[in-house]
C-alpha atoms as a PDB file:
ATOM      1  CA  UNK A   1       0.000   0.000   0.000  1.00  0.00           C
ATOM      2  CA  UNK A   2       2.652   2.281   0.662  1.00  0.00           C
ATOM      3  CA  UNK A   3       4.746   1.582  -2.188  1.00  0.00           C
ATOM      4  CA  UNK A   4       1.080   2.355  -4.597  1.00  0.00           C
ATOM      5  CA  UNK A   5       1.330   5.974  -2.499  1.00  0.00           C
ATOM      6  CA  UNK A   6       4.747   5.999  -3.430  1.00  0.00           C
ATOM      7  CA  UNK A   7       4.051   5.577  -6.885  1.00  0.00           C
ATOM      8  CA  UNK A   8       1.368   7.854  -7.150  1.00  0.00           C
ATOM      9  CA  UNK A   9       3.060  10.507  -5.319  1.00  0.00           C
ATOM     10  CA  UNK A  10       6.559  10.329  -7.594  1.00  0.00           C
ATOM     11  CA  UNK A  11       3.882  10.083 -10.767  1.00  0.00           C
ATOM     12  CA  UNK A  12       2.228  13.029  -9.560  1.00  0.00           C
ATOM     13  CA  UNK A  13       5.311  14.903  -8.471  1.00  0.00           C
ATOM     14  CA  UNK A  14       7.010  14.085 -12.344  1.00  0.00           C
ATOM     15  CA  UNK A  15       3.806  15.860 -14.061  1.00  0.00           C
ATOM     16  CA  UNK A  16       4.088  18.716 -11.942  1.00  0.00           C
ATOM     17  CA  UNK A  17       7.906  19.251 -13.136  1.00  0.00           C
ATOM     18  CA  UNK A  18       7.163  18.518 -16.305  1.00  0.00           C
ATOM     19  CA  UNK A  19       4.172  21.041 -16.161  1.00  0.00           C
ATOM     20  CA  UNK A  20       6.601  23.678 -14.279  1.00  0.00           C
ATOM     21  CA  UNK A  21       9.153  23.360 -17.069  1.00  0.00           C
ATOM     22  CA  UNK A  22       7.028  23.696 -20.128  1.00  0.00           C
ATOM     23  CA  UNK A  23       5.244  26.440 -18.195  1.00  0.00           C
ATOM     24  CA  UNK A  24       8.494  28.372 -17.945  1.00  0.00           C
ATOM     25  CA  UNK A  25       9.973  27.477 -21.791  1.00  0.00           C
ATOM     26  CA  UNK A  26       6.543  29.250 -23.267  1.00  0.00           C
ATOM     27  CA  UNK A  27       7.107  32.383 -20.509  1.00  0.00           C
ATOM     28  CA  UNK A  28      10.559  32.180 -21.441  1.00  0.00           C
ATOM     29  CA  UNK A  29      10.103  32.310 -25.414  1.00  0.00           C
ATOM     30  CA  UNK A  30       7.408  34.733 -24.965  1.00  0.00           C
ATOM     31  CA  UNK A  31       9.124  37.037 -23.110  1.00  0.00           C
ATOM     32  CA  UNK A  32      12.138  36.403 -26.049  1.00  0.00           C
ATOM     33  CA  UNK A  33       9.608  37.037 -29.158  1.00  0.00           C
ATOM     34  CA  UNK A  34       8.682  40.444 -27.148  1.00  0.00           C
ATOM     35  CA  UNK A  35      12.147  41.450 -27.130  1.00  0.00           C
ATOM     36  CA  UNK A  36      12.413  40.474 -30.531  1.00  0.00           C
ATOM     37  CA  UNK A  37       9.923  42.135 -31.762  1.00  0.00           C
ATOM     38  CA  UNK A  38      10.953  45.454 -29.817  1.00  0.00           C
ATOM     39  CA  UNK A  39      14.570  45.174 -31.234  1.00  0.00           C
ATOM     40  CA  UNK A  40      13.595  44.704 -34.337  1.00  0.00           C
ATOM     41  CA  UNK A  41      11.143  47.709 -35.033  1.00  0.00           C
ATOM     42  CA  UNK A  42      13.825  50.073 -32.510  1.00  0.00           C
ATOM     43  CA  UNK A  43      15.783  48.897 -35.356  1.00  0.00           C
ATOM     44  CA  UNK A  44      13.297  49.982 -38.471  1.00  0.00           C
ATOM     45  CA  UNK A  45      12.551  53.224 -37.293  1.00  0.00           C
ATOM     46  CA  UNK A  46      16.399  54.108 -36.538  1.00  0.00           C
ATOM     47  CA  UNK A  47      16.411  53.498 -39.965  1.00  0.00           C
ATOM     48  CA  UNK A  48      14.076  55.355 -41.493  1.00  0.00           C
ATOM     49  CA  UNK A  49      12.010  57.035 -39.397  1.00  0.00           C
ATOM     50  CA  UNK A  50      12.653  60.938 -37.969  1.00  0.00           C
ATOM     51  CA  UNK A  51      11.007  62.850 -35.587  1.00  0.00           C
ATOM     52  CA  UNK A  52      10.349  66.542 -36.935  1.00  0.00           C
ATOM     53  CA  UNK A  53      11.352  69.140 -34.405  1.00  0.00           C
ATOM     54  CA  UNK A  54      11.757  72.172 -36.983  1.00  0.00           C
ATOM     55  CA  UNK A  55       9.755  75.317 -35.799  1.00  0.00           C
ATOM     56  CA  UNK A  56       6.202  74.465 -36.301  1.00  0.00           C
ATOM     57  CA  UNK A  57       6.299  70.850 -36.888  1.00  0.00           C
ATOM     58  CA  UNK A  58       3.601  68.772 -33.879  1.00  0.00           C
ATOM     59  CA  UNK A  59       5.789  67.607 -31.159  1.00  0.00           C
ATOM     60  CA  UNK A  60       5.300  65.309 -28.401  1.00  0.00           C
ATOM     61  CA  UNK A  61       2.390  65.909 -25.745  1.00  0.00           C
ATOM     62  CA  UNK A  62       3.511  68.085 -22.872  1.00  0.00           C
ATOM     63  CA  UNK A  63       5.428  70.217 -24.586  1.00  0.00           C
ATOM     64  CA  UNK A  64       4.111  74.063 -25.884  1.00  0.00           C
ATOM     65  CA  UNK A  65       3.699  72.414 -29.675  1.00  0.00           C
ATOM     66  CA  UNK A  66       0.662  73.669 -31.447  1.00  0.00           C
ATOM     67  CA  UNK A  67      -2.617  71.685 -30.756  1.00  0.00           C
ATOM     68  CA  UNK A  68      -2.457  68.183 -32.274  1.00  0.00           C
ATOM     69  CA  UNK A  69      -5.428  67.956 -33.800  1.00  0.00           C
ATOM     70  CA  UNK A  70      -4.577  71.508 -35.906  1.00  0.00           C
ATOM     71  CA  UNK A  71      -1.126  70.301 -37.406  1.00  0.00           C
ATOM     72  CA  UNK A  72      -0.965  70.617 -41.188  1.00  0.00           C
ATOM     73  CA  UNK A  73       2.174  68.596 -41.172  1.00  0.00           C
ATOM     74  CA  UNK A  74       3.414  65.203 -39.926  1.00  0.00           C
ATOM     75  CA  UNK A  75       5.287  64.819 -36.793  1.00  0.00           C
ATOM     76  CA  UNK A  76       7.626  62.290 -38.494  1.00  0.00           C
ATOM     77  CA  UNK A  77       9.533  61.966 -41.501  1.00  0.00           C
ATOM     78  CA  UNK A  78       9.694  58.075 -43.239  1.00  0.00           C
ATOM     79  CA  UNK A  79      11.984  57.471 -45.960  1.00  0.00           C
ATOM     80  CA  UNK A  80      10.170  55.119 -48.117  1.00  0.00           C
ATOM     81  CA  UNK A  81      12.933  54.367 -50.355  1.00  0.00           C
ATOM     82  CA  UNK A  82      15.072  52.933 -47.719  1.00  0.00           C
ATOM     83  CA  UNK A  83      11.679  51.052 -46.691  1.00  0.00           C
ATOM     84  CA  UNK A  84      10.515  49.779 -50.019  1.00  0.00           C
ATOM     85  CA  UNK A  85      14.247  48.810 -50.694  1.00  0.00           C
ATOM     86  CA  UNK A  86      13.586  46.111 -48.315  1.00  0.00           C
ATOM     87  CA  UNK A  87      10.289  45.211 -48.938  1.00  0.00           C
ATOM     88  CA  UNK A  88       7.991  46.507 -51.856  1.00  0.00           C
ATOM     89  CA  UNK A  89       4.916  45.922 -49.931  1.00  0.00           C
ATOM     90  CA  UNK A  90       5.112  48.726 -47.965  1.00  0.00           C
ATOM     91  CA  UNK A  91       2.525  50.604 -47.894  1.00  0.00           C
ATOM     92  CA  UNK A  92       2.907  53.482 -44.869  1.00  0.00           C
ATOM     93  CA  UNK A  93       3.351  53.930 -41.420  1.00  0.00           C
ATOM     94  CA  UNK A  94       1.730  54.879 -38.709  1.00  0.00           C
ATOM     95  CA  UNK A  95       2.536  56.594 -35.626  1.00  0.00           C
ATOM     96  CA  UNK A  96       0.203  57.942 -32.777  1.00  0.00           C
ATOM     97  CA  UNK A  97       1.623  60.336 -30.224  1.00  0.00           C
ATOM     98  CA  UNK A  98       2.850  59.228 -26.804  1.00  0.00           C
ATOM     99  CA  UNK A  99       1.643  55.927 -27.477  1.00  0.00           C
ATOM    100  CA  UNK A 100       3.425  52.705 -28.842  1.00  0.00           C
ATOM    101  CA  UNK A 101       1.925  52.955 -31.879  1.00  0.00           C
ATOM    102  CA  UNK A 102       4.581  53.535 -34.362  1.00  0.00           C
ATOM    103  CA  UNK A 103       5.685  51.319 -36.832  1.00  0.00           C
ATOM    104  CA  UNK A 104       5.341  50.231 -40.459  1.00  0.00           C
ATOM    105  CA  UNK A 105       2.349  48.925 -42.671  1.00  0.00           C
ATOM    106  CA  UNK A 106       2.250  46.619 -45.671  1.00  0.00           C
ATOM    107  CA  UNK A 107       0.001  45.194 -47.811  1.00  0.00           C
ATOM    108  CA  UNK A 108      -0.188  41.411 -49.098  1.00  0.00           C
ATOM    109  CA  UNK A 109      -2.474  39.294 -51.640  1.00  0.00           C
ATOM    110  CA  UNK A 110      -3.538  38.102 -48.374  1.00  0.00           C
ATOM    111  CA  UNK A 111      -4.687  38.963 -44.769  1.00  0.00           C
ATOM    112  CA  UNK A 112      -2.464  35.831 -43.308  1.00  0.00           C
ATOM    113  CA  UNK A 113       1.249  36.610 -44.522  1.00  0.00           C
ATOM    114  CA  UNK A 114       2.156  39.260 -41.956  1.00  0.00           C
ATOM    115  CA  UNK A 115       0.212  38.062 -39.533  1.00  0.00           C
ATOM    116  CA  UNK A 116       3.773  36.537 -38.173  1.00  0.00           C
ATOM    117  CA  UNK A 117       6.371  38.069 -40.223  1.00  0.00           C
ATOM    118  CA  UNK A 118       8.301  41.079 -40.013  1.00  0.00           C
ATOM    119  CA  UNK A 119       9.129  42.924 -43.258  1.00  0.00           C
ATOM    120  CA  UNK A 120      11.994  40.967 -43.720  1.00  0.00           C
ATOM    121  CA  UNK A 121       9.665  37.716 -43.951  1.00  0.00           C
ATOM    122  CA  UNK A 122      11.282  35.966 -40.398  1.00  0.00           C
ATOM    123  CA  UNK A 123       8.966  34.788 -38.083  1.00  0.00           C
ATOM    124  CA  UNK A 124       7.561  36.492 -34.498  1.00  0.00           C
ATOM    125  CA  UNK A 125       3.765  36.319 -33.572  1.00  0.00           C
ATOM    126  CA  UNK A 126       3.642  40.140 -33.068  1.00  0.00           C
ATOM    127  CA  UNK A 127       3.602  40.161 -37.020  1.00  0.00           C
ATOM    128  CA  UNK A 128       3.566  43.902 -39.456  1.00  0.00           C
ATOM    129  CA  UNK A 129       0.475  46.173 -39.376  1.00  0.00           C
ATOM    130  CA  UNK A 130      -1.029  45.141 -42.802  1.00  0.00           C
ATOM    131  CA  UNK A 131      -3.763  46.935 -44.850  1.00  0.00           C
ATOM    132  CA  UNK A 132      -6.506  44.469 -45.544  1.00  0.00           C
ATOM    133  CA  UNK A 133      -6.097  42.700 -49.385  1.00  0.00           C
ATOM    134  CA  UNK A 134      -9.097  43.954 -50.547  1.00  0.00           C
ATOM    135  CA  UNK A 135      -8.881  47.791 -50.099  1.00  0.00           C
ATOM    136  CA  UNK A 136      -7.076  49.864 -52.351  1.00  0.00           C
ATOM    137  CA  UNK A 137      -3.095  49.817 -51.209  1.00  0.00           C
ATOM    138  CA  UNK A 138      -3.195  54.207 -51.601  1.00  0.00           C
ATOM    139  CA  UNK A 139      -5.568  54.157 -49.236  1.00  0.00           C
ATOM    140  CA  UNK A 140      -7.976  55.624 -51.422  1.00  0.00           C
ATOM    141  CA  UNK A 141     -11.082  52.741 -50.616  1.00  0.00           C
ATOM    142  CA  UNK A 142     -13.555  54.852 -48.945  1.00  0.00           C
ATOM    143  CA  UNK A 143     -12.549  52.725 -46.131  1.00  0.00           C
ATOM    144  CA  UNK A 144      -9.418  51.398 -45.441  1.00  0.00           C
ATOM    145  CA  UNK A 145      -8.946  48.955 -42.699  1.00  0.00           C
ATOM    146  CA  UNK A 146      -5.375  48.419 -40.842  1.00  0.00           C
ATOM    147  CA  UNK A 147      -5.010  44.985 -38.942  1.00  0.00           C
ATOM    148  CA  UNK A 148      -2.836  44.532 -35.858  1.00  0.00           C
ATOM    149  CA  UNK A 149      -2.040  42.326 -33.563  1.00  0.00           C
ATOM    150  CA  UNK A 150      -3.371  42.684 -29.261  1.00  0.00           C
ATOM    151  CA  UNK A 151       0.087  41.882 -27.981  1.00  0.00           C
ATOM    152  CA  UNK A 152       0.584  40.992 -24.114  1.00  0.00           C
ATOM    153  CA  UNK A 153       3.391  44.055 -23.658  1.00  0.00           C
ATOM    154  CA  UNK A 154       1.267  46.332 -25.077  1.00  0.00           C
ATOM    155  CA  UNK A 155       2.894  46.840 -28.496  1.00  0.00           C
ATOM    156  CA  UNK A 156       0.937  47.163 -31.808  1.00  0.00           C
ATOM    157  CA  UNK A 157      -2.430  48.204 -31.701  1.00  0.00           C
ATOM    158  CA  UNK A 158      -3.119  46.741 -28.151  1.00  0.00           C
ATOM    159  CA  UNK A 159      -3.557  50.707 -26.759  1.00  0.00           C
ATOM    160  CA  UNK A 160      -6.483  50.367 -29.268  1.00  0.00           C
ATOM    161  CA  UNK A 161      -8.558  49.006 -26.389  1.00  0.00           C
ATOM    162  CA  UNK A 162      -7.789  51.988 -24.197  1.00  0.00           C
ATOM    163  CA  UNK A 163     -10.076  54.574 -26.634  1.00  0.00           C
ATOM    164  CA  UNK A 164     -12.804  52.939 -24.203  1.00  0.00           C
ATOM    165  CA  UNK A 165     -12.843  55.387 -21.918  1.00  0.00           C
ATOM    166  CA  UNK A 166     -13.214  59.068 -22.888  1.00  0.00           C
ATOM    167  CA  UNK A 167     -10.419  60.722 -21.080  1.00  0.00           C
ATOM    168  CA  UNK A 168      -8.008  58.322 -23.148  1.00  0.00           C
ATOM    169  CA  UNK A 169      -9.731  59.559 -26.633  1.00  0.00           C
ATOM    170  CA  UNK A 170      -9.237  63.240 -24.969  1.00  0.00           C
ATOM    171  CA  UNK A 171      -5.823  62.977 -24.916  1.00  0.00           C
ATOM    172  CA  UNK A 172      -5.423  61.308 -27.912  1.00  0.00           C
ATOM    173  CA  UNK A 173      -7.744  62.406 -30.533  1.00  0.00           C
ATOM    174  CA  UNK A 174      -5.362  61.969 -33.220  1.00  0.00           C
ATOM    175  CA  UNK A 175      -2.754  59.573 -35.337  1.00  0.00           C
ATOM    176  CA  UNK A 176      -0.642  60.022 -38.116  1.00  0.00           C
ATOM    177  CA  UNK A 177      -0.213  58.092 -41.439  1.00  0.00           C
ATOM    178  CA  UNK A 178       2.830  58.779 -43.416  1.00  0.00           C
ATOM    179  CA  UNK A 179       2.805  57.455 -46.972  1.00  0.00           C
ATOM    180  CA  UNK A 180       5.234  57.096 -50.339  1.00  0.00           C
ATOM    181  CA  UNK A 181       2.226  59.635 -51.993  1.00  0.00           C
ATOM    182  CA  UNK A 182       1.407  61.703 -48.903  1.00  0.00           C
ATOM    183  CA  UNK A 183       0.907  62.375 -45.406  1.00  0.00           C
ATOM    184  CA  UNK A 184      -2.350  62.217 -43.631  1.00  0.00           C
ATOM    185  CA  UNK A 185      -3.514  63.426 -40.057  1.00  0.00           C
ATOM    186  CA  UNK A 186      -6.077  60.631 -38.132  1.00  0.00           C
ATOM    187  CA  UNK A 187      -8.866  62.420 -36.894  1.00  0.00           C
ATOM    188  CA  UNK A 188     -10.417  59.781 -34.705  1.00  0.00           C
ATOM    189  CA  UNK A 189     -14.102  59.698 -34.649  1.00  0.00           C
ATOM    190  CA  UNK A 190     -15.167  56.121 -32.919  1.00  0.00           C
ATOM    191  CA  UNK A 191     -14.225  53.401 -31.226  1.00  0.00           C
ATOM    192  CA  UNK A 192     -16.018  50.250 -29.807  1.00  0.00           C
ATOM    193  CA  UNK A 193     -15.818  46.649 -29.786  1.00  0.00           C
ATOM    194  CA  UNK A 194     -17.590  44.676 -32.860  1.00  0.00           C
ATOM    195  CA  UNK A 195     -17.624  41.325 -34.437  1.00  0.00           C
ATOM    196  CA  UNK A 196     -15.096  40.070 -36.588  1.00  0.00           C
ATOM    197  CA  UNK A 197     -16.786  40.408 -39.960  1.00  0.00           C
ATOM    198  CA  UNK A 198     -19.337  43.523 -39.010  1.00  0.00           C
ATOM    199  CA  UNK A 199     -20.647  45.476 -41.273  1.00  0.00           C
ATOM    200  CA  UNK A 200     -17.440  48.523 -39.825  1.00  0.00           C
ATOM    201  CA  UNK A 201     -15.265  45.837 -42.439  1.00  0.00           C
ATOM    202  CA  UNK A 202     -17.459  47.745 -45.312  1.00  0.00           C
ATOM    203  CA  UNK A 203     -14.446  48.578 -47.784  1.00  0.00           C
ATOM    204  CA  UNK A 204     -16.552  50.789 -50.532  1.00  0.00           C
ATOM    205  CA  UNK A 205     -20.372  52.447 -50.996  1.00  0.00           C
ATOM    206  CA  UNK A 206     -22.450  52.200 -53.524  1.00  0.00           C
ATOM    207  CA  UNK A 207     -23.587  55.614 -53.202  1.00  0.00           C
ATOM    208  CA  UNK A 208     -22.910  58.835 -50.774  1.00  0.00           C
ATOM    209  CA  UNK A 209     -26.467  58.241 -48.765  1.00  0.00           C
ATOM    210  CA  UNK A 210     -25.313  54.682 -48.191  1.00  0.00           C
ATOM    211  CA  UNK A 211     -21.828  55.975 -46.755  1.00  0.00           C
ATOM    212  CA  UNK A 212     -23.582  58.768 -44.859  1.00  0.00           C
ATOM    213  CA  UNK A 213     -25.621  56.073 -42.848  1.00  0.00           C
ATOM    214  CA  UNK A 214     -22.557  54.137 -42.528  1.00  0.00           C
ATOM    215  CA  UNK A 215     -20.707  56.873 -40.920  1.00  0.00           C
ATOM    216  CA  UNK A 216     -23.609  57.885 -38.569  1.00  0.00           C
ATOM    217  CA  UNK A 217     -23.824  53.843 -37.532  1.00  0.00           C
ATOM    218  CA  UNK A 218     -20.269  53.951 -36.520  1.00  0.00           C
ATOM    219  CA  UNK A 219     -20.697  56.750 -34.526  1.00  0.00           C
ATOM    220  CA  UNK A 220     -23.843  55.711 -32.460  1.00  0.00           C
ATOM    221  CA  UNK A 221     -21.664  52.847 -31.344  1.00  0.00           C
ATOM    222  CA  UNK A 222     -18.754  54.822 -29.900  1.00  0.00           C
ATOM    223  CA  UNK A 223     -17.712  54.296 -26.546  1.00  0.00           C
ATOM    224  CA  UNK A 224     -16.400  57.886 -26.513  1.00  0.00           C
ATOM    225  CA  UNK A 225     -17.635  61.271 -27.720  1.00  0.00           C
ATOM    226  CA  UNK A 226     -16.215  63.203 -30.730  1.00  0.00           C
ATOM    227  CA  UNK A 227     -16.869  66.513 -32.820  1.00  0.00           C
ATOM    228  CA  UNK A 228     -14.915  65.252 -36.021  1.00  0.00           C
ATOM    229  CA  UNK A 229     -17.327  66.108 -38.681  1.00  0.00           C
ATOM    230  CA  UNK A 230     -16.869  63.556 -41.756  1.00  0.00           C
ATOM    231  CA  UNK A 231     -18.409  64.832 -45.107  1.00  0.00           C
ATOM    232  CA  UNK A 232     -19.499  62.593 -48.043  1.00  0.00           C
ATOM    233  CA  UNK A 233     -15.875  63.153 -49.797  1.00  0.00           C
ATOM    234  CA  UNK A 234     -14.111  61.967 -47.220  1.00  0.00           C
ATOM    235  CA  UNK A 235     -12.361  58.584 -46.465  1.00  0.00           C
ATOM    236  CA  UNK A 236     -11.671  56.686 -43.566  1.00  0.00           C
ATOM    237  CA  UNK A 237      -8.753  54.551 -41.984  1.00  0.00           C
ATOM    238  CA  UNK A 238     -10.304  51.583 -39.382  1.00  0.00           C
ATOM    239  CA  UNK A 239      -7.718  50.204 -37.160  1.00  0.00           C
ATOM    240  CA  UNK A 240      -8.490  46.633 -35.663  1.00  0.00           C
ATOM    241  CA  UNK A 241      -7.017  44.411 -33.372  1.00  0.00           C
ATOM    242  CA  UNK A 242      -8.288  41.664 -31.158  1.00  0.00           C
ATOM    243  CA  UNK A 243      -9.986  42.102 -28.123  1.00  0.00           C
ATOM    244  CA  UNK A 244     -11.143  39.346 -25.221  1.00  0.00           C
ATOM    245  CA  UNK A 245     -15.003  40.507 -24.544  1.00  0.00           C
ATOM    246  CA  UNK A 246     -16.483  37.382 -26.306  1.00  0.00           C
ATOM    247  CA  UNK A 247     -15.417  35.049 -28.795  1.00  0.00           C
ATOM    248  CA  UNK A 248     -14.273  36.793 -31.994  1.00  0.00           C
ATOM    249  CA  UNK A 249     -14.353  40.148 -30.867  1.00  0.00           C
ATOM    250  CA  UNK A 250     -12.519  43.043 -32.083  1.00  0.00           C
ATOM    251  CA  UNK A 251     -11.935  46.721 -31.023  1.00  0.00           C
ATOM    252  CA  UNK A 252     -12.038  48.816 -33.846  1.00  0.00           C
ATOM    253  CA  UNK A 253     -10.831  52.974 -33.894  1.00  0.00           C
ATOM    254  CA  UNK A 254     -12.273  55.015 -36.810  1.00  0.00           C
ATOM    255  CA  UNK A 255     -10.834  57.891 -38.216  1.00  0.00           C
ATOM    256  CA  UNK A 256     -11.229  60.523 -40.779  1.00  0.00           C
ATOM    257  CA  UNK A 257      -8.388  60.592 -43.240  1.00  0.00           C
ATOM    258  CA  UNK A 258      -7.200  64.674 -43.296  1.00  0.00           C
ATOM    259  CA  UNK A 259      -4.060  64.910 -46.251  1.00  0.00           C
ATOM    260  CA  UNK A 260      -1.292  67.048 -44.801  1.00  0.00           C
ATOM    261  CA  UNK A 261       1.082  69.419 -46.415  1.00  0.00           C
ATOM    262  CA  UNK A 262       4.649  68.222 -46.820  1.00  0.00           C
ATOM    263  CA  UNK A 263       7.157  68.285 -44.240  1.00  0.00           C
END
């Protein structure tokens, strides 16, 4: 009898271990891909990303810049040769203010290839931002949505989630989309979570009333308040990532796509 406690006790001890040690490998790896990921895009933007400080020129928050959401230029200057040099399907990038929101987008025949592949085509489960296959890769679809992954450390588009709550939106009411044809300021007009294939994943109208109603749906499901006015001419960006409310869910950020002069 004993030696059957024995047993059971060393059995039970060995899947415990076991248990432990897998446990740690996937924190361990996790933890690696993170730093990975953070190296890698440290890395892009060093590269060919600059911050615009000239007189004028939209700084960081807290400092005596003019007001965001009036800037006529970008905060940022890409070089999209060096960027396109490596990888053709480049298609912008985005960067939001005092956020971590700041890295490249692409565009594949696909919405799977970047889900977990840099630009450089290597592997790492935070993936590229990628513009969805079927909009137009100038982002002139009446709507053009932007995928990105919810990542645990809070990089891509997991600060998405924190337009939930008004005083968030307040203090950032606005992104930026740099592109080889032009720069654009994000005026952000909704937020909210939504299924996976809503009707927000509408890509083109097939005339201004039905955008119009579009627009105004959006809006009545915003979790936060907004005076952006969007006109029957305009277009709009939709960001997306995942979010964990129910099964499928998403948290999607709307905004009105102003073009900017050149820096």
């Amino acid at each position: 009898m004993k030696k059957n406690i024995r047993t059971i006790l060393i059995v039970i001890f060995v899947i415990l271990l076991l248990v432990f040690l897998y446990s740690s490998y996937r924190v361990t790896r996790t933890i690696h891909e993170y730093n990975e990921s953070a190296r890698y895009y440290d890395r892009t933007r060093k590269d060919a990303v600059v911050v615009d400080n000239t007189p004028g020129a939209p700084v960081a928050p807290g400092s005596e810049a003019e007001p965001e959401q009036h800037s006529t230029v970008s905060p940022i200057n890409v070089d999209f040769d060096a960027l396109l040099s490596t990888n053709a399907d480049v298609k912008g990038w985005l960067y939001s203010p005092d956020t971590k929101i700041d890295y490249p987008v692409v565009q594949s025949k696909d919405n799977s290839y970047y889900l977990y592949r840099f630009l450089d085509g290597s592997y790492n489960p935070s993936g590229t931002l990628f513009v969805d296959y079927r909009n137009m890769g100038d982002f002139t679809s009446k709507n053009t949505v932007i995928y990105g992954h919810h990542m645990g450390d809070g990089s891509m588009l997991a600060s998405l989630v924190e337009y939930a709550d008004q005083a968030y939106y307040d203090e950032h009411p606005v992104m930026y989309l740099n592109t080889p044809q032009g720069n654009y300021r994000l005026d952000v007009f909704a937020g909210f979570v939504t299924w996976y294939d809503s009707r927000v994943y509408t890509f083109d109208f097939e005339s201004r009333t039905e955008f119009e109603e579009w627009v105004n749906l959006m809006r009545g499901y915003s979790d936060f308040s907004s005076d952006v006015e969007i006109g029957l001419d305009d277009r709009i960006v939709t960001l997306s990532t995942c979010t964990y409310d129910y099964d499928n869910a998403r948290y999607v950020l709307m905004a009105k796509l102003v073009p900017l002069d050149s820096n």
